[in-house]
Protein backbone atom coordinates (compact mmCIF):
# COMPACT_ATOMS: atom_id res chain seq x y z
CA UNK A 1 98.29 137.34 100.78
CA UNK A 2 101.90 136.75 100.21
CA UNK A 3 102.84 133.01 100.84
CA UNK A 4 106.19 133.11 99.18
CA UNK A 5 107.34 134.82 102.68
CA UNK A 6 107.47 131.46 104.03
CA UNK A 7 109.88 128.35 103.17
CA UNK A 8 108.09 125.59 101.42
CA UNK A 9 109.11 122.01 100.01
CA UNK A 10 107.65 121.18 96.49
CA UNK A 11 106.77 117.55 96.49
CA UNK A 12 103.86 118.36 93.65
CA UNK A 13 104.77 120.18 90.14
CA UNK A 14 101.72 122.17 89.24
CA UNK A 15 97.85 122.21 90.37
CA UNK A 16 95.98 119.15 91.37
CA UNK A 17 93.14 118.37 88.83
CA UNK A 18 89.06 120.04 89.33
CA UNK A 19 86.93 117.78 87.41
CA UNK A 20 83.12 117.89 87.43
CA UNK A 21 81.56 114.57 88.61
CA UNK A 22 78.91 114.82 85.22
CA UNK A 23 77.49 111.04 85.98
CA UNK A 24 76.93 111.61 89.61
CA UNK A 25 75.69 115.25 89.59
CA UNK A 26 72.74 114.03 87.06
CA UNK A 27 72.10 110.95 89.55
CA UNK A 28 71.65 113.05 92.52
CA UNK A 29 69.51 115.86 90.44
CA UNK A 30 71.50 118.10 92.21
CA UNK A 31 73.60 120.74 92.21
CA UNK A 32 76.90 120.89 90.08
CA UNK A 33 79.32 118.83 91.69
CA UNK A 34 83.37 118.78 90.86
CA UNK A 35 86.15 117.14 92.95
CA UNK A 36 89.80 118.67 93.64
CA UNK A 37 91.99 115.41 93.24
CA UNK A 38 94.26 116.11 96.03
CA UNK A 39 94.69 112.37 96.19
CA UNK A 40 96.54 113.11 92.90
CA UNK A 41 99.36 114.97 95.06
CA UNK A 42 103.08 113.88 95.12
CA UNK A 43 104.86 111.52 97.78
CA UNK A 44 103.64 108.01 98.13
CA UNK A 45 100.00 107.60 97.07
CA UNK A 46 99.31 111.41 97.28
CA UNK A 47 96.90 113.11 99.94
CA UNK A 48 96.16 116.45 101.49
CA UNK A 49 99.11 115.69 104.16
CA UNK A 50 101.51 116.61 101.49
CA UNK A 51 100.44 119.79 101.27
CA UNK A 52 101.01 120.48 105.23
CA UNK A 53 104.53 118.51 104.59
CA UNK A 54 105.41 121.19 102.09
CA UNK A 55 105.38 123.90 104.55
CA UNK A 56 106.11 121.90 107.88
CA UNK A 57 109.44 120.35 106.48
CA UNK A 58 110.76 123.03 105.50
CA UNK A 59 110.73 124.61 108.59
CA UNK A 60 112.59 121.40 110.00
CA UNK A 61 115.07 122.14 107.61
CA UNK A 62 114.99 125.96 108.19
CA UNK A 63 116.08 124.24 112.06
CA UNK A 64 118.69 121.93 111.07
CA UNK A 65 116.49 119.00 111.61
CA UNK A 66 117.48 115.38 110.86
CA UNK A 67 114.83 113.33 112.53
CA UNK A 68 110.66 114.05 111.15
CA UNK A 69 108.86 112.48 114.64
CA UNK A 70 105.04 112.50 114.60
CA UNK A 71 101.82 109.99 115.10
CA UNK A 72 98.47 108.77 113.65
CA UNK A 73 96.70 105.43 113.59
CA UNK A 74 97.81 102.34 112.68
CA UNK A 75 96.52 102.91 109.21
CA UNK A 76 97.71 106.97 109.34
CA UNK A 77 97.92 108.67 105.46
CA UNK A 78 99.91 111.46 107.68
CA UNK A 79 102.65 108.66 109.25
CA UNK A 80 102.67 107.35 105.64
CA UNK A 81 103.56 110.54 103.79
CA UNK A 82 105.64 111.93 106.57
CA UNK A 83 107.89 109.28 106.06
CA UNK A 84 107.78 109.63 102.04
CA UNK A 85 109.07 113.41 102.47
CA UNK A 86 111.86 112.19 104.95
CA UNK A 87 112.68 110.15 102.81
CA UNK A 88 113.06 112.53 99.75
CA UNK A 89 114.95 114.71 102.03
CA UNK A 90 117.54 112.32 103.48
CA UNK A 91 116.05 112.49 107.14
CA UNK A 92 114.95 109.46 109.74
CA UNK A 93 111.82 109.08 110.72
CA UNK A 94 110.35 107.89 113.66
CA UNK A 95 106.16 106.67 114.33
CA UNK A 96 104.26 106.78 117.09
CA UNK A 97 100.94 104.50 116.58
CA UNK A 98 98.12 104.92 118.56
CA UNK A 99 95.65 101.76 118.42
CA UNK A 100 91.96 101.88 119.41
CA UNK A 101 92.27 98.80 120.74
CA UNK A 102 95.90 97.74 122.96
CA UNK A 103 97.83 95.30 121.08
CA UNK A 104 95.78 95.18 118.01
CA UNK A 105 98.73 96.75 115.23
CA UNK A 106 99.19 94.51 112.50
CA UNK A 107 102.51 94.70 111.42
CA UNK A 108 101.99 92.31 108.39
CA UNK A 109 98.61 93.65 107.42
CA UNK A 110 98.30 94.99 103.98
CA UNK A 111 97.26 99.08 103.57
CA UNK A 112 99.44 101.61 105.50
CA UNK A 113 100.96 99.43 107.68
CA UNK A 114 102.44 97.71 104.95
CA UNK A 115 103.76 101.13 103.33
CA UNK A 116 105.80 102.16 106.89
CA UNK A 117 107.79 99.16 106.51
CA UNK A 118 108.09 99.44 102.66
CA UNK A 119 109.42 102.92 103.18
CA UNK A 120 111.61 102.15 106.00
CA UNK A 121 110.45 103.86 109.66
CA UNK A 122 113.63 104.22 111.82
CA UNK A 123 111.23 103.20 114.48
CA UNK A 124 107.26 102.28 115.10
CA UNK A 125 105.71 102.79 118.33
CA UNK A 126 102.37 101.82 119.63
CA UNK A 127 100.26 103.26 122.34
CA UNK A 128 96.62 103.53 123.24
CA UNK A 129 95.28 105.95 121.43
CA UNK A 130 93.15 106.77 124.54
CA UNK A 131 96.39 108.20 126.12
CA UNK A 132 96.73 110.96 123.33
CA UNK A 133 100.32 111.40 121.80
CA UNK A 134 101.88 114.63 123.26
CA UNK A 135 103.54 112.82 126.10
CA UNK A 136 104.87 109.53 123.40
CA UNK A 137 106.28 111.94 121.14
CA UNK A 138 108.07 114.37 123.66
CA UNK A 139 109.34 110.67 125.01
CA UNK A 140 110.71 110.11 121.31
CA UNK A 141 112.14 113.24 120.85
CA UNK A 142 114.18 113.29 124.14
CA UNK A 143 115.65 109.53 122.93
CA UNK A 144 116.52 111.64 119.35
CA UNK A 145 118.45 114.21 121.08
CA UNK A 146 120.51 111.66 123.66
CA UNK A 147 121.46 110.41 120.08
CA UNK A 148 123.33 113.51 119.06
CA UNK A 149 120.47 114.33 116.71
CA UNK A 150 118.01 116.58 116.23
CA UNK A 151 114.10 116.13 116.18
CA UNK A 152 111.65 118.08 114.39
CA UNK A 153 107.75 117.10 116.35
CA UNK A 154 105.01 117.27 114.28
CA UNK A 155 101.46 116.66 115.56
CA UNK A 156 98.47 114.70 114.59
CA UNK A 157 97.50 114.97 111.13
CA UNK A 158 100.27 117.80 110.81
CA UNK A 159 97.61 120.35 111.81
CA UNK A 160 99.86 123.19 112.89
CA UNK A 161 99.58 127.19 111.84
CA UNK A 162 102.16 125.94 109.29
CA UNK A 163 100.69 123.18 108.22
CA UNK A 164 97.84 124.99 107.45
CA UNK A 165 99.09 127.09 105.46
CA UNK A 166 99.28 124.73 102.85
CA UNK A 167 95.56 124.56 102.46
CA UNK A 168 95.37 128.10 102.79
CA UNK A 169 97.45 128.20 99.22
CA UNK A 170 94.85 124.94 97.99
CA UNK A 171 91.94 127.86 98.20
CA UNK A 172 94.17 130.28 96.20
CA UNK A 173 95.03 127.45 93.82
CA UNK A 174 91.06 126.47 93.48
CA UNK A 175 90.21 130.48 93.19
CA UNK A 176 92.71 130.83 90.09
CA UNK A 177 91.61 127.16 88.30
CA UNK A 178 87.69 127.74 88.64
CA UNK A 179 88.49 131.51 87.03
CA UNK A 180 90.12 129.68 84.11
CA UNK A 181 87.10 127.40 84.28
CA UNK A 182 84.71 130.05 83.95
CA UNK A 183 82.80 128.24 86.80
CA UNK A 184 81.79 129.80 90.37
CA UNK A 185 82.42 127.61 93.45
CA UNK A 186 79.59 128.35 95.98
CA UNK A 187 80.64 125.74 98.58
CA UNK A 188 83.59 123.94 99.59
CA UNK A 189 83.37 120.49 101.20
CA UNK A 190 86.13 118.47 102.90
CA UNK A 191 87.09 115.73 105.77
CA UNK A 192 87.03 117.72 108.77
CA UNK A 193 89.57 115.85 111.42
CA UNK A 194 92.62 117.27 112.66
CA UNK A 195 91.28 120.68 111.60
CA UNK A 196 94.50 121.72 109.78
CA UNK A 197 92.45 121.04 105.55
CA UNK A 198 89.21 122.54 106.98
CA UNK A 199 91.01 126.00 108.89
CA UNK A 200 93.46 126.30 106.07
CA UNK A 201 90.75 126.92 103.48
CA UNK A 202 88.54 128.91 105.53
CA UNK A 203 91.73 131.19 106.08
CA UNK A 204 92.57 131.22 102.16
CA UNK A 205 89.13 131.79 100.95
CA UNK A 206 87.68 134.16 103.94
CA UNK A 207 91.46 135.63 102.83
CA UNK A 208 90.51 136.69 99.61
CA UNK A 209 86.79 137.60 100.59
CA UNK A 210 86.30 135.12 97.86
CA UNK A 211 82.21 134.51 99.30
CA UNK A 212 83.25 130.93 99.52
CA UNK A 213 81.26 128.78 102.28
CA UNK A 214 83.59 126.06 103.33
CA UNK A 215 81.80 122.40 104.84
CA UNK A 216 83.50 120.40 107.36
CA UNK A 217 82.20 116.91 107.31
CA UNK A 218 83.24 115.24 110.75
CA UNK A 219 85.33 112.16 110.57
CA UNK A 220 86.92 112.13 114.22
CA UNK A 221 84.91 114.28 116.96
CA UNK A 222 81.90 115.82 117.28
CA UNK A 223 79.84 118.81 116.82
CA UNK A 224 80.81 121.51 119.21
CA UNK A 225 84.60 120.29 119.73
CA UNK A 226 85.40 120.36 116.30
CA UNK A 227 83.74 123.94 115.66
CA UNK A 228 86.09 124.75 118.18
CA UNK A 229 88.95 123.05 117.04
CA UNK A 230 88.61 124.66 113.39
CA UNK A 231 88.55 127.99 114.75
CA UNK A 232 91.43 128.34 116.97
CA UNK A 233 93.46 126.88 114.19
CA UNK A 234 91.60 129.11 111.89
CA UNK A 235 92.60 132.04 114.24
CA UNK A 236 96.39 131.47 115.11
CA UNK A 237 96.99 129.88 111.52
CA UNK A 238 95.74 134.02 110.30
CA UNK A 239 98.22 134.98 113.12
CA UNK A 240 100.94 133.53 111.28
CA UNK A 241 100.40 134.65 107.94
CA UNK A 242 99.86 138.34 109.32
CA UNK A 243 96.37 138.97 108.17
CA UNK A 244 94.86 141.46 110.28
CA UNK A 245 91.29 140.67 110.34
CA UNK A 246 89.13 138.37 112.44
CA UNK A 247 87.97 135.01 110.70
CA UNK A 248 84.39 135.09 112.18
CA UNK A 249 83.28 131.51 113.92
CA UNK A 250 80.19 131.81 111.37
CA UNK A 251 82.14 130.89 108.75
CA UNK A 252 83.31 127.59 110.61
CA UNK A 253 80.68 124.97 109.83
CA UNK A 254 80.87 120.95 110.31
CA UNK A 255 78.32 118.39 110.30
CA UNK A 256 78.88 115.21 112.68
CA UNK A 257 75.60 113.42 111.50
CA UNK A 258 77.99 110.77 109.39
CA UNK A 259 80.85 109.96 112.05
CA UNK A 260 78.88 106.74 112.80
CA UNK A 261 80.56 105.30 115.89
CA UNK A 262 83.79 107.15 115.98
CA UNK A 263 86.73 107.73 114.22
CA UNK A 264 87.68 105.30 111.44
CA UNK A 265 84.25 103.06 112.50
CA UNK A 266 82.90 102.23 109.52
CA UNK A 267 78.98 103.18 108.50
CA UNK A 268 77.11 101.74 106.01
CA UNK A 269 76.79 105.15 103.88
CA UNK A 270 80.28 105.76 103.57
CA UNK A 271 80.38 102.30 102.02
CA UNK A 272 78.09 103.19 99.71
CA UNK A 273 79.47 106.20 98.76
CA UNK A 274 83.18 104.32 98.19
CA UNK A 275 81.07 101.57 95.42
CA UNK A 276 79.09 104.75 94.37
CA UNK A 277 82.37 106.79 93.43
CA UNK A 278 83.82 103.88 92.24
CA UNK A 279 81.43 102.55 89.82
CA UNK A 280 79.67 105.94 88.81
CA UNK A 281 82.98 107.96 88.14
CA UNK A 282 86.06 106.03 88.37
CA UNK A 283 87.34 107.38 91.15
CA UNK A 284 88.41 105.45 94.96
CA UNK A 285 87.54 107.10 98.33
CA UNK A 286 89.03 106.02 101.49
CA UNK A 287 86.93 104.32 104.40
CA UNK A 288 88.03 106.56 106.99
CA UNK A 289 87.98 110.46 105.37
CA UNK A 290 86.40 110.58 102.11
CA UNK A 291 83.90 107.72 101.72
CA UNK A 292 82.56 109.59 104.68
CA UNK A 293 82.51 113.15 103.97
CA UNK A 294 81.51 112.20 100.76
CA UNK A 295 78.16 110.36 102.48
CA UNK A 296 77.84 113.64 104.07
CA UNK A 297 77.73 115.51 100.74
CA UNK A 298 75.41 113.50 98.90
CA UNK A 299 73.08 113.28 102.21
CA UNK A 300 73.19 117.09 101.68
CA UNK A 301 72.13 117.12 98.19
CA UNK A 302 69.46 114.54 99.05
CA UNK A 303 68.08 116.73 101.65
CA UNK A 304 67.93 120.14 99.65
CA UNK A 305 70.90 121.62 101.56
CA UNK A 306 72.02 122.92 98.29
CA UNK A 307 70.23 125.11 95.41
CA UNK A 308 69.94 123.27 92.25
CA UNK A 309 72.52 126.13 90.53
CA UNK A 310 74.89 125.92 92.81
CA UNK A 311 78.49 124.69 92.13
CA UNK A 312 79.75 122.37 94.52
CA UNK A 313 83.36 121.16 95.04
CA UNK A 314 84.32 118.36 96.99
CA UNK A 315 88.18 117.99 98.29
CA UNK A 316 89.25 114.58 97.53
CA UNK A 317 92.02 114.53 100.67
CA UNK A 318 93.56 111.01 99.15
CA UNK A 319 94.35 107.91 101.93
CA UNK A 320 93.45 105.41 99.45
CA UNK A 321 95.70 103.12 100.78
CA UNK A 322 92.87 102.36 103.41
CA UNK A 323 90.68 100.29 101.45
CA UNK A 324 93.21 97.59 101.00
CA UNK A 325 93.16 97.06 104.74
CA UNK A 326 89.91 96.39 105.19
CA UNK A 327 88.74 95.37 102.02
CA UNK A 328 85.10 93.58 103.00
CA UNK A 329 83.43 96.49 104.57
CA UNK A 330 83.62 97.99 100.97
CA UNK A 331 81.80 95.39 98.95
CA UNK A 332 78.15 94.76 98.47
């Protein structure tokens, strides 16, 4: 699998850190259990978004491009890092916010929302987030071009065939660091939202027949859309890197037993899991992605999902920026 074919951005100078998680492993009497920092990746306060960017602005740049126009909500790593790579690039970018509940963006409240004005947004739009954003961002892109300039769209979470792609060369990367480790990855586990992370490692490790099962823990829908979600990104994002064979839906599997109430609701196990990271091994999950998925991993080990001898690696997917804007549904 050739991925220097296609044009990428570098925002992060070598490989993202695999540690094992020695405190929390022996706590759980589990399996082996690392973490691939991802949240260690470059642009403003890191996450897996900047490996989509990589990919995604170059091809606005392969398209003469001046203008990076996507969406999230009002607390979105994605709006946040899309603007850091605009930024490093010399392009405007525009925001399109969707809140759960009309009228309810903070402008002044602390986390993301403080970042997009920090790092200067041309523009921040709101909608309902019930509306969906194809029909906001077409709306911003048409008021880009009457400008003379030209937009580059990229959608939710920057889950595209080439956005993928950059998670597709995160399973390559983990494949040649766990060799050098001398240590065997059986499973993969990750957020599973926009389905770009989770259908760009199925792709890289089904890719390499590497016998690598790859978890989706649901933080935004549930069960049987997501499945579906992951696989026809799975599919077309194969399509684009020209690999001939099939990537079977078996090897497509997400859990929605710790989405709670909905998307970026909080539960009382991914609040654990943030204080259990935090205190046990140093290391700060986000509310809305992580703390979750990583609820989802240790329910798994609690349950006997796992053999005791099996390697386990969770992708750490960054947004830390989240717990500072909602900082009391973290603490005891």
């Amino acid at each position: 699998m050739n991925l220097a074919r296609f044009p990428r951005r570098r925002y992060t100078h070598g490989f993202t850190p695999i540690q094992r998680l020695a405190r929390l492993s022996e706590m759980l009497e589990g399996p082996s259990i690392y973490i691939k920092r991802d949240d260690l990746l470059g642009l403003a306060g890191g996450g897996n978004k900047t490996r989509k960017l990589e990919f995604l602005v170059a091809d606005a740049l392969a398209k003469n491009a001046d203008t990076l126009i996507t969406c999230g909500g009002v607390q979105s790593n994605h709006c946040r890092l899309t603007l850091a790579a605009a930024n490093q690039e010399g392009l405007r970018c525009r925001l399109v916010l969707g809140e759960e509940v009309p009228g309810s963006f903070e402008r002044e409240r602390s986390g993301n929302a403080f970042l997009f004005r920090l790092l200067g947004a041309e523009q921040v739009a709101t909608i309902p987030s019930s509306r969906g954003y194809d029909g906001a961002l077409s709306c911003v892109a048409e008021e880009v071009r009457s400008e003379g300039r030209i937009p580059y769209v990229i959608p939710l979470g920057g889950s595209t065939a080439v956005g993928a792609t950059g998670y597709v060369n995160c399973a390559i990367e983990i494949l040649q660091q766990t060799f050098e480790m001398g240590v065997s990855i059986n499973y993969v586990v990750c957020p599973s939202a926009s389905a770009g992370t989770h259908a760009g490692l199925v792709v890289g490790f089904c890719g390499t027949n590497s016998q690598v099962s790859v978890l989706g823990i649901n933080v935004m829908h549930r069960q049987s859309g997501q499945v579906r979600a992951v696989c026809e990104l799975a599919q077309a994002t194969a399509a684009h890197l020209g690999l001939k064979q099939v990537i079977p839906q078996q090897a497509v599997q997400c859990f929605d037993e710790y989405l709670g109430p909905g998307y970026a609701q909080p539960t009382k196990e991914m609040a654990e899991s943030v204080r259990l990271l935090a205190r046990m091994e140093g290391i700060l999950l986000d509310p809305v992605y992580t703390g979750k998925a990583m609820a989802g991993l240790i329910d798994l080990v609690r349950r006997g999902f796992f053999k005791k001898d099996a390697n386990v690696l969770f992708v750490h997917t960054g947004g830390t920026p989240g717990i500072y804007a909602n900082p009391e549904i973290l603490l005891d």
